[in-house]
C-alpha atoms as a PDB file:
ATOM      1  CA  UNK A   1     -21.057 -13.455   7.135  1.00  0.00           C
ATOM      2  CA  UNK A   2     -21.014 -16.702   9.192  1.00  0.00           C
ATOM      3  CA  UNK A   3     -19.863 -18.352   6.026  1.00  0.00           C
ATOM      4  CA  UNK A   4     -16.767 -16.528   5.392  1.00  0.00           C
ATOM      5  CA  UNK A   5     -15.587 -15.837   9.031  1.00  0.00           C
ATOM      6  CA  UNK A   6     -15.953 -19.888   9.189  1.00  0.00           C
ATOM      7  CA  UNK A   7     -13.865 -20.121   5.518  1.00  0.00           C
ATOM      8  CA  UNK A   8     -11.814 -17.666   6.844  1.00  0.00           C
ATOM      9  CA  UNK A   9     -10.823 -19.622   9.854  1.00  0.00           C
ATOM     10  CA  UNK A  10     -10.287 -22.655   8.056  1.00  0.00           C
ATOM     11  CA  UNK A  11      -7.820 -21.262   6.122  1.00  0.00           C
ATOM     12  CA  UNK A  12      -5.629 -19.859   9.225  1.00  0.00           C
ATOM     13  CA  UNK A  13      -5.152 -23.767  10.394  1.00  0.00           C
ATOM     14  CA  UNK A  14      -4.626 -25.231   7.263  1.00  0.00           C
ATOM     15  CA  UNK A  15      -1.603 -22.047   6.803  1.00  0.00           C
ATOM     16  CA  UNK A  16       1.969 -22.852   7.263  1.00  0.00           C
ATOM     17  CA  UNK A  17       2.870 -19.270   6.751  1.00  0.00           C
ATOM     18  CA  UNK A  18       2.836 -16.259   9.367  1.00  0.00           C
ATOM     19  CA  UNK A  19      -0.618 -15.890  10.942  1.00  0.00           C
ATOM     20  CA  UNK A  20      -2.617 -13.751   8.470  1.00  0.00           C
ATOM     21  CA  UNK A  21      -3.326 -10.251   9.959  1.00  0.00           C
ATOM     22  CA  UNK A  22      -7.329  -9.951  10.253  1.00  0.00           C
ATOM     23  CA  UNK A  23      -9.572  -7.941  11.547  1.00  0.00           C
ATOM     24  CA  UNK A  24     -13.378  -7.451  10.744  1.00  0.00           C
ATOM     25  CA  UNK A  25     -15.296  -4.440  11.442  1.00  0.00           C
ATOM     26  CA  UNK A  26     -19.252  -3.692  11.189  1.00  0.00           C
ATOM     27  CA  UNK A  27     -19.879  -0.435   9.419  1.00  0.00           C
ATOM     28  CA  UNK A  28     -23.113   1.016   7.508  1.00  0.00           C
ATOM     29  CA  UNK A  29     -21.144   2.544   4.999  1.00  0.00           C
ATOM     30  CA  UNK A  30     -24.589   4.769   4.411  1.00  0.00           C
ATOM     31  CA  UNK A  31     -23.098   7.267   7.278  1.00  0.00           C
ATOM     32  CA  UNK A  32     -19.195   8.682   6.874  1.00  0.00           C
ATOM     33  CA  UNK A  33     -19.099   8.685  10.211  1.00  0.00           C
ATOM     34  CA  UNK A  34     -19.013   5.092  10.513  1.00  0.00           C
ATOM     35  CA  UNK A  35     -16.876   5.286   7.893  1.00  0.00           C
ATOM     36  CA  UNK A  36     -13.874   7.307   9.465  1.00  0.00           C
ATOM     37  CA  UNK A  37     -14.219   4.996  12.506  1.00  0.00           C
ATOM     38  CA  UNK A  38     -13.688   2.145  10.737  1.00  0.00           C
ATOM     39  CA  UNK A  39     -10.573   3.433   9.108  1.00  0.00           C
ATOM     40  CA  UNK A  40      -9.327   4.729  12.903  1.00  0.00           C
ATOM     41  CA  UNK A  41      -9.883   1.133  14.205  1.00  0.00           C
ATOM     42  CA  UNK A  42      -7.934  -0.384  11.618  1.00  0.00           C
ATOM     43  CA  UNK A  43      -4.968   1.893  11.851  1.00  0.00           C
ATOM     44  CA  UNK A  44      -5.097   1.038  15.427  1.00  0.00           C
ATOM     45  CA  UNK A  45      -5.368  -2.835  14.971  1.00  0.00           C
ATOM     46  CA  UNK A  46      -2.564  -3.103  11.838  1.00  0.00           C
ATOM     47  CA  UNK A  47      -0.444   0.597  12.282  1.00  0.00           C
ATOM     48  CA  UNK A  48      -1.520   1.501   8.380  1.00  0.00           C
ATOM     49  CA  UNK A  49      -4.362   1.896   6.466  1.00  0.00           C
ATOM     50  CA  UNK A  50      -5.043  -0.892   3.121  1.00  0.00           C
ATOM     51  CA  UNK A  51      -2.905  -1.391   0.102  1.00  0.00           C
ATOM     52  CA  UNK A  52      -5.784  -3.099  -1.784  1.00  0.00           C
ATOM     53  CA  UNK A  53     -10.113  -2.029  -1.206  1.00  0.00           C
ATOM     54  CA  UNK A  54     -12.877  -3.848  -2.571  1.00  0.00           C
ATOM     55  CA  UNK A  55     -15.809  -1.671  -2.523  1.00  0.00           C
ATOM     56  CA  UNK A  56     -17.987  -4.015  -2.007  1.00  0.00           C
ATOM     57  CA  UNK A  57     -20.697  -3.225   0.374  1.00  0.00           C
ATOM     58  CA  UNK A  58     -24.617  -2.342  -1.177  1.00  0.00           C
ATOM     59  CA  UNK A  59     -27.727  -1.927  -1.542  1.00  0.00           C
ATOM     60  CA  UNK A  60     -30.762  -2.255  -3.982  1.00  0.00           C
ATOM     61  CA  UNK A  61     -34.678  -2.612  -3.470  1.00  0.00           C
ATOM     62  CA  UNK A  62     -36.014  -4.244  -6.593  1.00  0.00           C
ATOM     63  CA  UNK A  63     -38.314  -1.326  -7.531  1.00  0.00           C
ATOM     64  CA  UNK A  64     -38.553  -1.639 -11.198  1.00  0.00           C
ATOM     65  CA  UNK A  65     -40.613   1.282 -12.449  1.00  0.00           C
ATOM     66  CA  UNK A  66     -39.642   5.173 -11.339  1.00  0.00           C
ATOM     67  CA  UNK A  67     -42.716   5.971 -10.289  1.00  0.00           C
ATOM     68  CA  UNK A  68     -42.626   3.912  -7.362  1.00  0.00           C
ATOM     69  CA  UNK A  69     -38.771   5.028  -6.593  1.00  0.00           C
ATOM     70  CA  UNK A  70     -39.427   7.635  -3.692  1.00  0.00           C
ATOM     71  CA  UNK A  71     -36.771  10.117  -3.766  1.00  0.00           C
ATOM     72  CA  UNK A  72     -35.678   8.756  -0.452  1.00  0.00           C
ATOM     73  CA  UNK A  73     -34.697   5.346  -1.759  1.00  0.00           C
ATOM     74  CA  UNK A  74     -33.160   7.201  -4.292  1.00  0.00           C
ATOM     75  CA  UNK A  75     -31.189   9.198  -2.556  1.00  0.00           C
ATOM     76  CA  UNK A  76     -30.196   5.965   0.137  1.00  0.00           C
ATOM     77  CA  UNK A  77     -29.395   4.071  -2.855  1.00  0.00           C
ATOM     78  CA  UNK A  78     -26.689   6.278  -4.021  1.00  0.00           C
ATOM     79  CA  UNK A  79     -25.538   7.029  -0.685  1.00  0.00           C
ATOM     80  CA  UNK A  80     -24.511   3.404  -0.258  1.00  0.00           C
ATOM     81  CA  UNK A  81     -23.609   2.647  -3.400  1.00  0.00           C
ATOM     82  CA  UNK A  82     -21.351   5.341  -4.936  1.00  0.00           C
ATOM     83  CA  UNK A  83     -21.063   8.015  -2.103  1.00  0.00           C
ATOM     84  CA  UNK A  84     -19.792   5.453   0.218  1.00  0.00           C
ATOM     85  CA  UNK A  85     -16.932   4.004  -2.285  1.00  0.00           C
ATOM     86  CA  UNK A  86     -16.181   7.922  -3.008  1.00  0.00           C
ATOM     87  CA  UNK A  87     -15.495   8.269   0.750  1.00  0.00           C
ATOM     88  CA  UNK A  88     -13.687   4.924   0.995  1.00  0.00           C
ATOM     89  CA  UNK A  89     -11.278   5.954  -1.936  1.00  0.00           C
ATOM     90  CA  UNK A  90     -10.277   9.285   0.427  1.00  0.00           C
ATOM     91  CA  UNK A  91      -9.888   7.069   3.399  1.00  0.00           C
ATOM     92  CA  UNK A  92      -6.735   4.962   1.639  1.00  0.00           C
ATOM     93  CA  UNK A  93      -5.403   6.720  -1.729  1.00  0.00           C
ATOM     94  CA  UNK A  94      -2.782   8.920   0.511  1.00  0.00           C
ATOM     95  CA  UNK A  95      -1.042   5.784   1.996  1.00  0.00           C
ATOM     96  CA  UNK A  96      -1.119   4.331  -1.816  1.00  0.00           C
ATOM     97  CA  UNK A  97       0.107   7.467  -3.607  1.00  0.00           C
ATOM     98  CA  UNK A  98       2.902   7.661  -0.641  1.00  0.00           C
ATOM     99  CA  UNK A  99       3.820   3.826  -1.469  1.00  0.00           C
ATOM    100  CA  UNK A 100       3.202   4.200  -4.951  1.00  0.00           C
ATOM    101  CA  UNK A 101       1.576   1.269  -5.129  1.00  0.00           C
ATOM    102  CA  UNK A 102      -2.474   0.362  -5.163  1.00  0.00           C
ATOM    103  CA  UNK A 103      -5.460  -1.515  -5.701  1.00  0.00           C
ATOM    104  CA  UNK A 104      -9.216  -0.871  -6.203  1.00  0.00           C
ATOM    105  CA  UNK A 105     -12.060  -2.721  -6.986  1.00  0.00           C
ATOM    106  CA  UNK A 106     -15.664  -1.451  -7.073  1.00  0.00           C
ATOM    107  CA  UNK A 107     -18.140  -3.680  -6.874  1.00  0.00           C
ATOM    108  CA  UNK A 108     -20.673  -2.379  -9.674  1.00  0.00           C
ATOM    109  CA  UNK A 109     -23.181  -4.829 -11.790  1.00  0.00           C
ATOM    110  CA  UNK A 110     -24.763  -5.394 -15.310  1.00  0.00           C
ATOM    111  CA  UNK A 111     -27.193  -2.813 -14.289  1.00  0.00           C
ATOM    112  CA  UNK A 112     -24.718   0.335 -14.564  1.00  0.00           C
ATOM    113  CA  UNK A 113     -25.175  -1.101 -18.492  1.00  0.00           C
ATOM    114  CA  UNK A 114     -28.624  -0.375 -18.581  1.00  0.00           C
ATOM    115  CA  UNK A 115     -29.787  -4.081 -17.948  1.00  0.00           C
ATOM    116  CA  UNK A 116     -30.471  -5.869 -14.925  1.00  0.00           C
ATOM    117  CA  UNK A 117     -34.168  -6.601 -12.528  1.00  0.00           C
ATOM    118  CA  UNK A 118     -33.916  -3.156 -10.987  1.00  0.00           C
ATOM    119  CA  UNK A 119     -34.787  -0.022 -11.458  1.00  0.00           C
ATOM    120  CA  UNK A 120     -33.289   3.224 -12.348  1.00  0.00           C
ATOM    121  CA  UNK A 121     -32.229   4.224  -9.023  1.00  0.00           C
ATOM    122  CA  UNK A 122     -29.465   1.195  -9.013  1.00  0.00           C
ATOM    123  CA  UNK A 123     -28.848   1.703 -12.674  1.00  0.00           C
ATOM    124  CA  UNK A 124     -27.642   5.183 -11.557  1.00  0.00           C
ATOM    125  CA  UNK A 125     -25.642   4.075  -8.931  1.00  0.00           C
ATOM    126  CA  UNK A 126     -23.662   1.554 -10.257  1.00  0.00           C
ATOM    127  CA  UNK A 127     -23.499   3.717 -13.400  1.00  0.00           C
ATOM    128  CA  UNK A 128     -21.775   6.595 -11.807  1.00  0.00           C
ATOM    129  CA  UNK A 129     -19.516   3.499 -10.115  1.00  0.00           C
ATOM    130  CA  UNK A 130     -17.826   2.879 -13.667  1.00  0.00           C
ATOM    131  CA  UNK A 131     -17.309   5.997 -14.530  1.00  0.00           C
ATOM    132  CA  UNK A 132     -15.914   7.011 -11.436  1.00  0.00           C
ATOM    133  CA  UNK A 133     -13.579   4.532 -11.860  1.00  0.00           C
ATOM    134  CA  UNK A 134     -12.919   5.330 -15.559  1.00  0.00           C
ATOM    135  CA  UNK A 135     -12.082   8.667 -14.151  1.00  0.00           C
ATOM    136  CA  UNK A 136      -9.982   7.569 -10.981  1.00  0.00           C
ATOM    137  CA  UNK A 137      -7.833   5.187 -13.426  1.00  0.00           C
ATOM    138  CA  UNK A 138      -6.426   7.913 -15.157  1.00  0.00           C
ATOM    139  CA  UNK A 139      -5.858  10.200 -12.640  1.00  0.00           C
ATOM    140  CA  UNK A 140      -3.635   7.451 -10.235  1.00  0.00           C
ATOM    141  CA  UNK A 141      -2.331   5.566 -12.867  1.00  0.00           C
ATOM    142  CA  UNK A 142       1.286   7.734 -11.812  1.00  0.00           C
ATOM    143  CA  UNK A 143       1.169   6.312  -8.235  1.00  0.00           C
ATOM    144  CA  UNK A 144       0.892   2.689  -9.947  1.00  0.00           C
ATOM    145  CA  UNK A 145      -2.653   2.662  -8.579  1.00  0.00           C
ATOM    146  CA  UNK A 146      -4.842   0.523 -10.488  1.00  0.00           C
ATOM    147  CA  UNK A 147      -8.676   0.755 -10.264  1.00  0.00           C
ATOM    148  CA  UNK A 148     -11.275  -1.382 -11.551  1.00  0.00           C
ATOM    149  CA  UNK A 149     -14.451  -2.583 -11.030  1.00  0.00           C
ATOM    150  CA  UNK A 150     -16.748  -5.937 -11.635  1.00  0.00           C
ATOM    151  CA  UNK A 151     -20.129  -5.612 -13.065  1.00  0.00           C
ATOM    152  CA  UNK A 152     -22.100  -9.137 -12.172  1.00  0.00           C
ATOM    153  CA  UNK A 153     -25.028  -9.817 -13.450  1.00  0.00           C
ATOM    154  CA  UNK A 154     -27.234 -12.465 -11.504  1.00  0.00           C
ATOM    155  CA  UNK A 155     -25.694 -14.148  -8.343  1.00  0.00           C
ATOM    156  CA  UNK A 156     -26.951 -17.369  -6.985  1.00  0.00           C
ATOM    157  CA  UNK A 157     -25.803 -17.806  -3.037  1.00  0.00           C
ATOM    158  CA  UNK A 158     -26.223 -14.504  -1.529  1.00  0.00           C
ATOM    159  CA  UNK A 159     -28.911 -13.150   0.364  1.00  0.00           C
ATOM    160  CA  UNK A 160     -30.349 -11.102  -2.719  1.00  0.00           C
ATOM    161  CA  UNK A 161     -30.971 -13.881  -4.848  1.00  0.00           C
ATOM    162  CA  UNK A 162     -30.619 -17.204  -2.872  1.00  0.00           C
ATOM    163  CA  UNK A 163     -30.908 -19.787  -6.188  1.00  0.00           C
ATOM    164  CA  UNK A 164     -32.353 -19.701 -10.092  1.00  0.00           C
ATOM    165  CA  UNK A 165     -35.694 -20.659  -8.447  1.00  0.00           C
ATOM    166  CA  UNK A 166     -36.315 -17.256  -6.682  1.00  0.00           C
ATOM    167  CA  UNK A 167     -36.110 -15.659 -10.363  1.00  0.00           C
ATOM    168  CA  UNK A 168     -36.741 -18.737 -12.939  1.00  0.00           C
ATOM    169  CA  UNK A 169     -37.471 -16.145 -15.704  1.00  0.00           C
ATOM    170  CA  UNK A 170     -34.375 -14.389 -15.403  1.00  0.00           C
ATOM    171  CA  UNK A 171     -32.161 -17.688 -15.276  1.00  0.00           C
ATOM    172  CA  UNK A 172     -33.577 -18.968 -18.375  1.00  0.00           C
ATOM    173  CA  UNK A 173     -32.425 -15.789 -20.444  1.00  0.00           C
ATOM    174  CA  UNK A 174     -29.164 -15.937 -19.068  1.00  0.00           C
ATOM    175  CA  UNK A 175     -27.123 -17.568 -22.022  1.00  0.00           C
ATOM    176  CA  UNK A 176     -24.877 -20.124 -19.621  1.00  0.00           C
ATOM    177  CA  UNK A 177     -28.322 -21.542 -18.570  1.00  0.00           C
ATOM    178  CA  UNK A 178     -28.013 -20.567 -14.766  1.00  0.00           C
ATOM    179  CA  UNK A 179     -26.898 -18.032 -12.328  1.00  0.00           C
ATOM    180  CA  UNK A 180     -23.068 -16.558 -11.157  1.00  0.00           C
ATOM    181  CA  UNK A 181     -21.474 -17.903  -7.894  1.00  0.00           C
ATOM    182  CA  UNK A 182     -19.695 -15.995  -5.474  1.00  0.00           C
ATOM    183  CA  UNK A 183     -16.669 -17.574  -5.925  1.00  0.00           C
ATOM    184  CA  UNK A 184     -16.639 -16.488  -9.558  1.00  0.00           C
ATOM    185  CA  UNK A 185     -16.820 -13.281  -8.438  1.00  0.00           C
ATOM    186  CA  UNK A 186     -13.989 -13.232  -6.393  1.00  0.00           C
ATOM    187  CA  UNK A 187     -11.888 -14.739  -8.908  1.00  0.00           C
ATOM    188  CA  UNK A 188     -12.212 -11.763 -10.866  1.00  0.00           C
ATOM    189  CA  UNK A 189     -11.492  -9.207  -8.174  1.00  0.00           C
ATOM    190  CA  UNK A 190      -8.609 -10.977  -7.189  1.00  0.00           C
ATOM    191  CA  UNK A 191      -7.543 -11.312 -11.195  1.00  0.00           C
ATOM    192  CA  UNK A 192      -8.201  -7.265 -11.023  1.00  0.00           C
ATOM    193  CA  UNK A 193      -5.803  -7.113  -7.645  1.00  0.00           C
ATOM    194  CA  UNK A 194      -2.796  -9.243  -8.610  1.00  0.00           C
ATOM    195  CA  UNK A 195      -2.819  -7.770 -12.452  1.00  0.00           C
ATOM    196  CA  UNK A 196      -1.161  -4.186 -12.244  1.00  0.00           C
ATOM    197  CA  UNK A 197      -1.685  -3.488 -15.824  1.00  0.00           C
ATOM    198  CA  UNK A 198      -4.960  -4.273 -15.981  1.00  0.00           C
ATOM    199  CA  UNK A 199      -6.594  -0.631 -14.977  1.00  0.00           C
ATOM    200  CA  UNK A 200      -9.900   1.549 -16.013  1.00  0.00           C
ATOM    201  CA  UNK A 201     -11.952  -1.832 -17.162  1.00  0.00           C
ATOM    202  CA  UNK A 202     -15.322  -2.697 -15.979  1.00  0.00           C
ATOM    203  CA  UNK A 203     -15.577  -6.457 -16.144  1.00  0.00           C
ATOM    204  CA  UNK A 204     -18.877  -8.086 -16.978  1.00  0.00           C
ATOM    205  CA  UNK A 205     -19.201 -11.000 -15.487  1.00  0.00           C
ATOM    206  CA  UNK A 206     -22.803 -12.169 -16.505  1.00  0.00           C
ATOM    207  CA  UNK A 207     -22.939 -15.760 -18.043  1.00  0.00           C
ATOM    208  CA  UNK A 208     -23.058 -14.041 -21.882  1.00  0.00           C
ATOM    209  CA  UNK A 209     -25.623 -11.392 -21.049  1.00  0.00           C
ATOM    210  CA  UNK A 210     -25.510  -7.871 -22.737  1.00  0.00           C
END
């Protein structure tokens, strides 16, 4: 977080342009609650809700056999990872259908394919992601709503897999010879948010893995 408030604030003085309109809110997308606030605070802060979500926020303990996967993390899995970008869809498809004019991007990973380090629990989750995002395509594709999502494989930088070193088996199978950055990542969801006719795809992004 420290890392992209301070890229974030680099970018405002090196601008020319209007200042850009941020605001950043802390929200455990796990309860709707929070949810809803977060949505109230930002049509306070910019007087309408977002043209464009990433569904980004998640979750996943690397619990590779089911009969370690209590139905608790199951069910907290889920929660975060689909039920969450279910409720976040209500929160801003009115303003878009009223605008006619959209863009989502779920966040969902080479595991909703059946591969991946983790179990079934996250398979599910980012499984139901894609298709409800298959689903959601079709049905806003009238209000010029696109929807997408971006299905990484292994990420180096982040705090679920810091470099190749914390998982040296998995980096040498990956066909590129080393892990995805963040920054690769968000040159795809910004690829998915600036190309209207791009809509219902699920992007791998995984260095040639299947």
């Amino acid at each position: 977080m420290r890392a992209v408030l301070d890229s974030i604030k680099q970018q405002r003085n090196q601008s020319t342009g209007p200042p850009p309109r941020i605001s950043i809110h802390q929200v455990d997308v796990g309860v709707p609650e929070q949810i809803s606030r977060m949505f109230h605070e930002i049509d306070q802060a910019h007087k309408q809700l977002p043209d464009i979500l990433v569904s980004n926020a998640g979750y996943g303990r690397r619990i590779p056999q089911i009969w370690d996967i209590s139905l608790e993390e199951f069910d907290y899995t889920l929660n975060v990872n689909l039920r969450a970008s279910f409720i976040l869809v209500k929160g801003v498809v009115e303003r878009m259908k009223e605008q006619r004019w959209g863009r989502i991007v779920f966040m969902s990973s080479i595991a909703g394919y059946g591969g991946g380090i983790n179990g079934c629990h996250y398979a599910a989750s980012k499984g139901g992601m894609t298709g409800m995002m298959k689903n959601l395509s079709t049905r806003l594709a009238e209000y010029n709503i696109s929807v997408n999502d971006v299905a990484p494989a292994m990420i180096g930088e982040t705090g679920m897999i810091p470099n190749a070193q914390a998982i040296p088996e998995v980096a040498a199978g990956i066909p590129l010879g080393r892990l995805g950055t963040p920054e690769e990542v968000a040159n795809v969801v910004e690829m998915c948010v600036q190309t209207g006719y791009l809509t219902g795809q699920s992007v791998l992004l995984a260095g040639g893995l299947k």
